[in-house]
N, C-alpha and C. Protein backbone atom coordinates (compact mmCIF):
# COMPACT_ATOMS: atom_id res chain seq x y z
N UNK A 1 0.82 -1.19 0.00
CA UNK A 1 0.00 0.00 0.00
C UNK A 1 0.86 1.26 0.00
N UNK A 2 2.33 1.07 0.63
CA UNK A 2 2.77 2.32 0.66
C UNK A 2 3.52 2.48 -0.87
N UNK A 3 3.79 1.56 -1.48
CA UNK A 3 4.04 2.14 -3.09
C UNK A 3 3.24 2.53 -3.70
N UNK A 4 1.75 1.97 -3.31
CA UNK A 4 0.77 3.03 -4.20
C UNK A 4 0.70 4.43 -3.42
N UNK A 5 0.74 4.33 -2.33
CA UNK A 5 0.59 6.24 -1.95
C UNK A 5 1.60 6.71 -2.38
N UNK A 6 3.05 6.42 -2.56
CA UNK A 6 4.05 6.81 -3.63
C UNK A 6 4.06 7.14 -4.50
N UNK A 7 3.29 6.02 -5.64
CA UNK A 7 2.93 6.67 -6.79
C UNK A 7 2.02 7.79 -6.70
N UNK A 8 1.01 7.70 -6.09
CA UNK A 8 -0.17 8.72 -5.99
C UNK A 8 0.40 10.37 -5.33
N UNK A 9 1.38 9.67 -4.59
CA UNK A 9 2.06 11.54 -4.95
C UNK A 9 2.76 11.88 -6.10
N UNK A 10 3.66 10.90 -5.94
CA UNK A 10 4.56 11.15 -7.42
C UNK A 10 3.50 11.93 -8.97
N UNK A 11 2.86 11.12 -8.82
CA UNK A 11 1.63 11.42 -10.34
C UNK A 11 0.91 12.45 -9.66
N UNK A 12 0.93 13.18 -8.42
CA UNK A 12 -0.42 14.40 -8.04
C UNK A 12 -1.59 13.28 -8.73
N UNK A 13 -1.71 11.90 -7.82
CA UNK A 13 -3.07 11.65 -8.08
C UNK A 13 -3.76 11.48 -6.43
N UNK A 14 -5.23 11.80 -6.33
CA UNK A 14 -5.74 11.50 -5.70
C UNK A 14 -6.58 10.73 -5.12
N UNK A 15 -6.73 10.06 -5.86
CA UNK A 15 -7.92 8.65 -5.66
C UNK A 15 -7.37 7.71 -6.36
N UNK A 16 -7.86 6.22 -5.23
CA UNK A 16 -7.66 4.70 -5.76
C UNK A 16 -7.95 4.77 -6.99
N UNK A 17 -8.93 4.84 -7.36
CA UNK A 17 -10.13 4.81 -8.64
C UNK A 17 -9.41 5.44 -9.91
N UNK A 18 -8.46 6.87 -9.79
CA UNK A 18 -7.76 7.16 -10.82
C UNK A 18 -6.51 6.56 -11.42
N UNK A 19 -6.13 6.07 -10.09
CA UNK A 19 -4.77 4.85 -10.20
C UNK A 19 -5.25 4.06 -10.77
N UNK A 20 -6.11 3.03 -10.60
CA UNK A 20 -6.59 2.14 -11.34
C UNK A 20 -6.84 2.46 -12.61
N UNK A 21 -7.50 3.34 -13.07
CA UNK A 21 -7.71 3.75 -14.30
C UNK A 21 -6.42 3.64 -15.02
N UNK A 22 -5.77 4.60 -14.39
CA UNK A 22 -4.34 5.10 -15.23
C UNK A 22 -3.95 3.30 -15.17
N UNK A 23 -3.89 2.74 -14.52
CA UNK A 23 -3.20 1.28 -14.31
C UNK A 23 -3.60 0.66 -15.63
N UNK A 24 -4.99 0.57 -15.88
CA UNK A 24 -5.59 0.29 -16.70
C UNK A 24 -5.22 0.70 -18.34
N UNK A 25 -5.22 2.07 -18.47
CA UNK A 25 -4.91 2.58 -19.40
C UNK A 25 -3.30 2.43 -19.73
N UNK A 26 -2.62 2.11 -19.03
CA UNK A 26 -1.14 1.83 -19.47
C UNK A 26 -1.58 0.00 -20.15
N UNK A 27 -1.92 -0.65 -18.87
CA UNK A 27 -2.20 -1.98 -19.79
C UNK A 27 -2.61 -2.60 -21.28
N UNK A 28 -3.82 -1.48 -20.95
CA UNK A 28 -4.40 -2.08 -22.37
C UNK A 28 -4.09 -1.23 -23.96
N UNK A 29 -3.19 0.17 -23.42
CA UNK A 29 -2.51 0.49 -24.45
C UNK A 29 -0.82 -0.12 -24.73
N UNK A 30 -0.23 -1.10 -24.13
CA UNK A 30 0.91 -2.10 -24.43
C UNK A 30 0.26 -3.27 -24.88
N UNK A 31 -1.07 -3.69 -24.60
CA UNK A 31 -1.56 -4.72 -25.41
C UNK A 31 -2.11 -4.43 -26.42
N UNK A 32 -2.44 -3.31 -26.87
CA UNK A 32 -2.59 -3.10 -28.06
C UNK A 32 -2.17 -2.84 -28.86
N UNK A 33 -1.01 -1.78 -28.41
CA UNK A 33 -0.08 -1.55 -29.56
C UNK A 33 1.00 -2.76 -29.89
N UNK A 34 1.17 -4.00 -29.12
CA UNK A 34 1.63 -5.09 -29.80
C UNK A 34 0.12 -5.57 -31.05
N UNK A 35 -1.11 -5.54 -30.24
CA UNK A 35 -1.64 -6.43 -31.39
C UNK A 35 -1.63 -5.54 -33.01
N UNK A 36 -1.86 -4.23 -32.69
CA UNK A 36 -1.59 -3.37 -33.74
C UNK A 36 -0.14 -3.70 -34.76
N UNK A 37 1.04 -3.19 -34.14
CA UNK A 37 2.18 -3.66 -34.76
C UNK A 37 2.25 -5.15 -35.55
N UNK A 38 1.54 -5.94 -35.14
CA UNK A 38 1.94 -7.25 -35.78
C UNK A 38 1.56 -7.12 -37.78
N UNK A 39 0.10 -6.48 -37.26
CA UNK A 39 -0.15 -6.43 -38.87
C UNK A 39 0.30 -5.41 -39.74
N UNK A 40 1.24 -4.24 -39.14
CA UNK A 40 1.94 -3.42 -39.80
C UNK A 40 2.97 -3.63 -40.15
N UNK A 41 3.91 -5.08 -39.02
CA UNK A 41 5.31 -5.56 -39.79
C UNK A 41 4.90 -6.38 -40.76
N UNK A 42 3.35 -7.00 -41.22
CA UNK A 42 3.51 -7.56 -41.95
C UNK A 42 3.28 -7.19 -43.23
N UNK A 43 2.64 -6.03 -43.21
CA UNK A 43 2.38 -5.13 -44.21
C UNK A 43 3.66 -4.63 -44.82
N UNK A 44 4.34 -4.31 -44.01
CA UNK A 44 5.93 -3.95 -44.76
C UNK A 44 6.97 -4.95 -44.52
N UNK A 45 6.10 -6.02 -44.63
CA UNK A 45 6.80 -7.12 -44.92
C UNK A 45 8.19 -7.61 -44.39
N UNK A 46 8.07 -7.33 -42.89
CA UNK A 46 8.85 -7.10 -42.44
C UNK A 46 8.76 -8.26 -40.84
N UNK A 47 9.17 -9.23 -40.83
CA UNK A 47 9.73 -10.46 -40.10
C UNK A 47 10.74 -11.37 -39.89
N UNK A 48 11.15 -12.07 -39.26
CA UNK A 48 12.21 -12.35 -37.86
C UNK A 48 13.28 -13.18 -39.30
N UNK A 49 12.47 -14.06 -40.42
CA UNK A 49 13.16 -14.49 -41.64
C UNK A 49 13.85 -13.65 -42.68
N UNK A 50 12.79 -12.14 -42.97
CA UNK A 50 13.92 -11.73 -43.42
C UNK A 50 15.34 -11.10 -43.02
N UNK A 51 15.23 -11.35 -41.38
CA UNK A 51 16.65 -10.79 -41.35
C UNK A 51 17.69 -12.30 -41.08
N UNK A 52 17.23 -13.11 -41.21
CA UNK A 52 17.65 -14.68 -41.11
C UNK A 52 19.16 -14.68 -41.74
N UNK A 53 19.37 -14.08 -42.81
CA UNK A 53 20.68 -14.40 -43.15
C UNK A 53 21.38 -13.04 -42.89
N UNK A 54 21.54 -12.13 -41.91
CA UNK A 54 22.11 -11.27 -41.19
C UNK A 54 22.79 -11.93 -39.86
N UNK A 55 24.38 -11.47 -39.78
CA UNK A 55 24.46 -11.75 -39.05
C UNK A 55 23.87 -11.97 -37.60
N UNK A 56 23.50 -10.57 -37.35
CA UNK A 56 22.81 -10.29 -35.79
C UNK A 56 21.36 -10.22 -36.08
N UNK A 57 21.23 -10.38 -37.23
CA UNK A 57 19.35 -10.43 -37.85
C UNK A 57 18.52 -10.61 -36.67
N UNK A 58 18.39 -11.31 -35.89
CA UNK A 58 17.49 -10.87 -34.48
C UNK A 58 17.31 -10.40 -33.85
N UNK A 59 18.86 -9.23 -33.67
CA UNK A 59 18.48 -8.15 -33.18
C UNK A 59 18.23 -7.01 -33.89
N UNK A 60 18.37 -7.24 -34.75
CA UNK A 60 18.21 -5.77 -35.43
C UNK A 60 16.39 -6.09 -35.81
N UNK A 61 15.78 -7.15 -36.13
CA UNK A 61 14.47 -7.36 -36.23
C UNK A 61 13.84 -6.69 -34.98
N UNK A 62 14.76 -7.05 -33.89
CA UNK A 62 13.84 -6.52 -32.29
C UNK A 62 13.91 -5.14 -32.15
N UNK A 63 15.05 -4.31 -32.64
CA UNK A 63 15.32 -3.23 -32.69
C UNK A 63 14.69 -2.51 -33.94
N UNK A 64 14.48 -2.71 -34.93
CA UNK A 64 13.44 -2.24 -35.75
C UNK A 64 11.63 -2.67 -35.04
N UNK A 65 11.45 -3.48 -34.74
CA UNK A 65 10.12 -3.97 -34.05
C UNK A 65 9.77 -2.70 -32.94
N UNK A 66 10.92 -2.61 -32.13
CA UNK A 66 11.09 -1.83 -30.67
C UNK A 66 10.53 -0.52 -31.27
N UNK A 67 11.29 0.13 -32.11
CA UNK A 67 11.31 1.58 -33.01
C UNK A 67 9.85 1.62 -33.62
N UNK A 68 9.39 0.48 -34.14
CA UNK A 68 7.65 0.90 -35.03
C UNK A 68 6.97 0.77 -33.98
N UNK A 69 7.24 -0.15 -32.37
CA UNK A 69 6.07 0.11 -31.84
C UNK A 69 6.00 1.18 -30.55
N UNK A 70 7.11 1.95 -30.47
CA UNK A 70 7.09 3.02 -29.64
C UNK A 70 6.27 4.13 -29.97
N UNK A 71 6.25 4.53 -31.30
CA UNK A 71 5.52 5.46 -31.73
C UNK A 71 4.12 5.41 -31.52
N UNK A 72 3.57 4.14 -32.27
CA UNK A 72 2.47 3.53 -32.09
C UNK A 72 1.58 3.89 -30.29
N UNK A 73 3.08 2.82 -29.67
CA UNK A 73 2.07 2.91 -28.10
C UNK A 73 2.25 4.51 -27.50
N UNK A 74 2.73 5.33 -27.85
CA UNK A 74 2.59 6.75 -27.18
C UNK A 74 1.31 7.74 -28.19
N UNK A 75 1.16 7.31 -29.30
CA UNK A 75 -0.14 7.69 -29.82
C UNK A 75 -1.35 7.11 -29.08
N UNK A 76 -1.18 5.83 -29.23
CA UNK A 76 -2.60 5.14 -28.31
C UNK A 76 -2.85 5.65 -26.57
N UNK A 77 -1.61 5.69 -26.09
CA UNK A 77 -1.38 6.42 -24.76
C UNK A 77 -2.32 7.35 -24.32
N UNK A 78 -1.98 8.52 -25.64
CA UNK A 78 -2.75 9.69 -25.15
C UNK A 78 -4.13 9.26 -25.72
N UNK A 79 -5.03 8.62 -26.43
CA UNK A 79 -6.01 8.06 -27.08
C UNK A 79 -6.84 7.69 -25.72
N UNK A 80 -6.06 6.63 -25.71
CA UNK A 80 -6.76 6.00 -24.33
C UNK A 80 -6.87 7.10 -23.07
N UNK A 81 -6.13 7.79 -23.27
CA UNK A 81 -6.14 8.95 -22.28
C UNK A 81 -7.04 9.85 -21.85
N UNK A 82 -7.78 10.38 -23.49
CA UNK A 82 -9.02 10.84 -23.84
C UNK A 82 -10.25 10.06 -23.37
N UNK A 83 -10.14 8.20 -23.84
CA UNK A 83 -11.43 7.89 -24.01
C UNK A 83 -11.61 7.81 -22.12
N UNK A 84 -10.66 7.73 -21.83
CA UNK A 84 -11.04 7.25 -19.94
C UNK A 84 -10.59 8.60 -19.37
N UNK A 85 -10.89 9.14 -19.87
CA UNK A 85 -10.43 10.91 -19.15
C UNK A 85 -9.69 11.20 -18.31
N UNK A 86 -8.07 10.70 -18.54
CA UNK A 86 -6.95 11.17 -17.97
C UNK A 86 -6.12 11.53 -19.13
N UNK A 87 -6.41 12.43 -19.52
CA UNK A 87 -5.77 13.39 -20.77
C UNK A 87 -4.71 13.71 -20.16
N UNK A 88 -4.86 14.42 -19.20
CA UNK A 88 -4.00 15.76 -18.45
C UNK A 88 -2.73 15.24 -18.18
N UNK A 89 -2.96 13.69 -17.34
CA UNK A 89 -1.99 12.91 -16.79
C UNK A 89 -1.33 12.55 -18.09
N UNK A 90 -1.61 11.60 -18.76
CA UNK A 90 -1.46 10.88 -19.97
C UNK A 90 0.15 12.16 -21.07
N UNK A 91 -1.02 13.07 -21.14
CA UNK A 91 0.06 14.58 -22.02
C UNK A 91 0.86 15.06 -21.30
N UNK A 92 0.71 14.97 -19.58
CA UNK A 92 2.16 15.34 -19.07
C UNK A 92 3.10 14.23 -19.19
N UNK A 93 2.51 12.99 -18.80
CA UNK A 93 3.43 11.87 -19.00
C UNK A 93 4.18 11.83 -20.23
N UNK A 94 3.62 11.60 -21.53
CA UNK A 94 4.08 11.55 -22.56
C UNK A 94 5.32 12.91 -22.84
N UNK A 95 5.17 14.05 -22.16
CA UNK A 95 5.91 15.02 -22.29
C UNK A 95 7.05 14.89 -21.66
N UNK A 96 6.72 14.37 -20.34
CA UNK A 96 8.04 13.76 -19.71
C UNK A 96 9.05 12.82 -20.23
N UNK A 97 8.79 11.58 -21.14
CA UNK A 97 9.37 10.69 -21.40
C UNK A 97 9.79 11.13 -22.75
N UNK A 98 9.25 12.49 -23.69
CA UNK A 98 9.56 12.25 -24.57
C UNK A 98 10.55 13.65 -24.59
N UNK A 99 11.06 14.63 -23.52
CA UNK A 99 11.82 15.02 -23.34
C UNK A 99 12.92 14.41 -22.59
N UNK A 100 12.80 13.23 -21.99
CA UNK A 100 13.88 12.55 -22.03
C UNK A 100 14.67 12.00 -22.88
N UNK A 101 13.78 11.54 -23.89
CA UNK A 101 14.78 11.04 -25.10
C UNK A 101 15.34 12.08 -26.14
N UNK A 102 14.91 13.46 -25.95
CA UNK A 102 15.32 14.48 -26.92
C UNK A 102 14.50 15.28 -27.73
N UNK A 103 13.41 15.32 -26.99
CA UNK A 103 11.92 16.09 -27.79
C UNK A 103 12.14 17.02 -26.72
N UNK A 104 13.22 17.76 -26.45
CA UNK A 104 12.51 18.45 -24.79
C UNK A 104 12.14 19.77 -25.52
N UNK A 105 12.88 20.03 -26.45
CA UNK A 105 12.72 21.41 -27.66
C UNK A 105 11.24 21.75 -27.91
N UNK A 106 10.23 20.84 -27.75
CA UNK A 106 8.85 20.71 -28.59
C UNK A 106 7.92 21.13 -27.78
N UNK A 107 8.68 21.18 -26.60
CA UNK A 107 7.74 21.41 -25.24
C UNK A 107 8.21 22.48 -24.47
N UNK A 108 7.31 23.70 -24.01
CA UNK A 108 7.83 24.85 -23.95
C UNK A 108 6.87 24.35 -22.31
N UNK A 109 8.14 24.55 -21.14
CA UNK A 109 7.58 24.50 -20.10
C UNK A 109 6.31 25.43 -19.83
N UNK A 110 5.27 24.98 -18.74
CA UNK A 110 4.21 25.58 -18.41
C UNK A 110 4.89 26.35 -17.04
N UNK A 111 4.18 27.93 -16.91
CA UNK A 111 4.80 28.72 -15.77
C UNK A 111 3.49 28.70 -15.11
């Protein structure tokens, strides 16, 4: 219990009920954006055989896989964010993680 009141400061959330949600909404947007991705690597024709005669071909399949479905699950993120009405959370989150990797330029702090 005391890691969830942790999180629930950490996130400025206040209720069980929104944790759960948000809990929720992280879940079922990583299960989706795998089921999504599957039919887009196959659309660009793109699976674990053709990198078969590459040396490291499995990783670079996981590492191209990793790259199409990041985009994917931070679109659905904020989606799901909307349909269960934690926008607010969801667009700061996404702002956070994506000025960590080097978007911090795109995002003009709030005063």
């Amino acid at each position: 219990m005391k890691y969830l009141n942790n999180l629930k400061s950490k996130w400025s959330i206040s209720s069980n009920f929104q944790l759960g949600v948000i809990f929720f909404v992280f879940a079922i947007t990583g299960s989706i954006s795998l089921k999504v991705t599957l039919p887009l690597l196959s659309f660009l024709k793109i699976s674990k055989e053709t990198f078969s005669e590459i040396f490291i071909g499995d990783i670079l399949y996981w590492i191209l896989r990793i790259l199409i479905i990041f985009p994917i699950y931070q679109i659905l993120l904020i989606i799901f964010g909307i349909i269960f009405f934690q926008f607010k959370f969801f667009w700061e989150f996404e702002k956070k993680i994506l000025s960590r990797i080097g978007f911090k330029k795109f995002f003009i702090k709030d005063k």
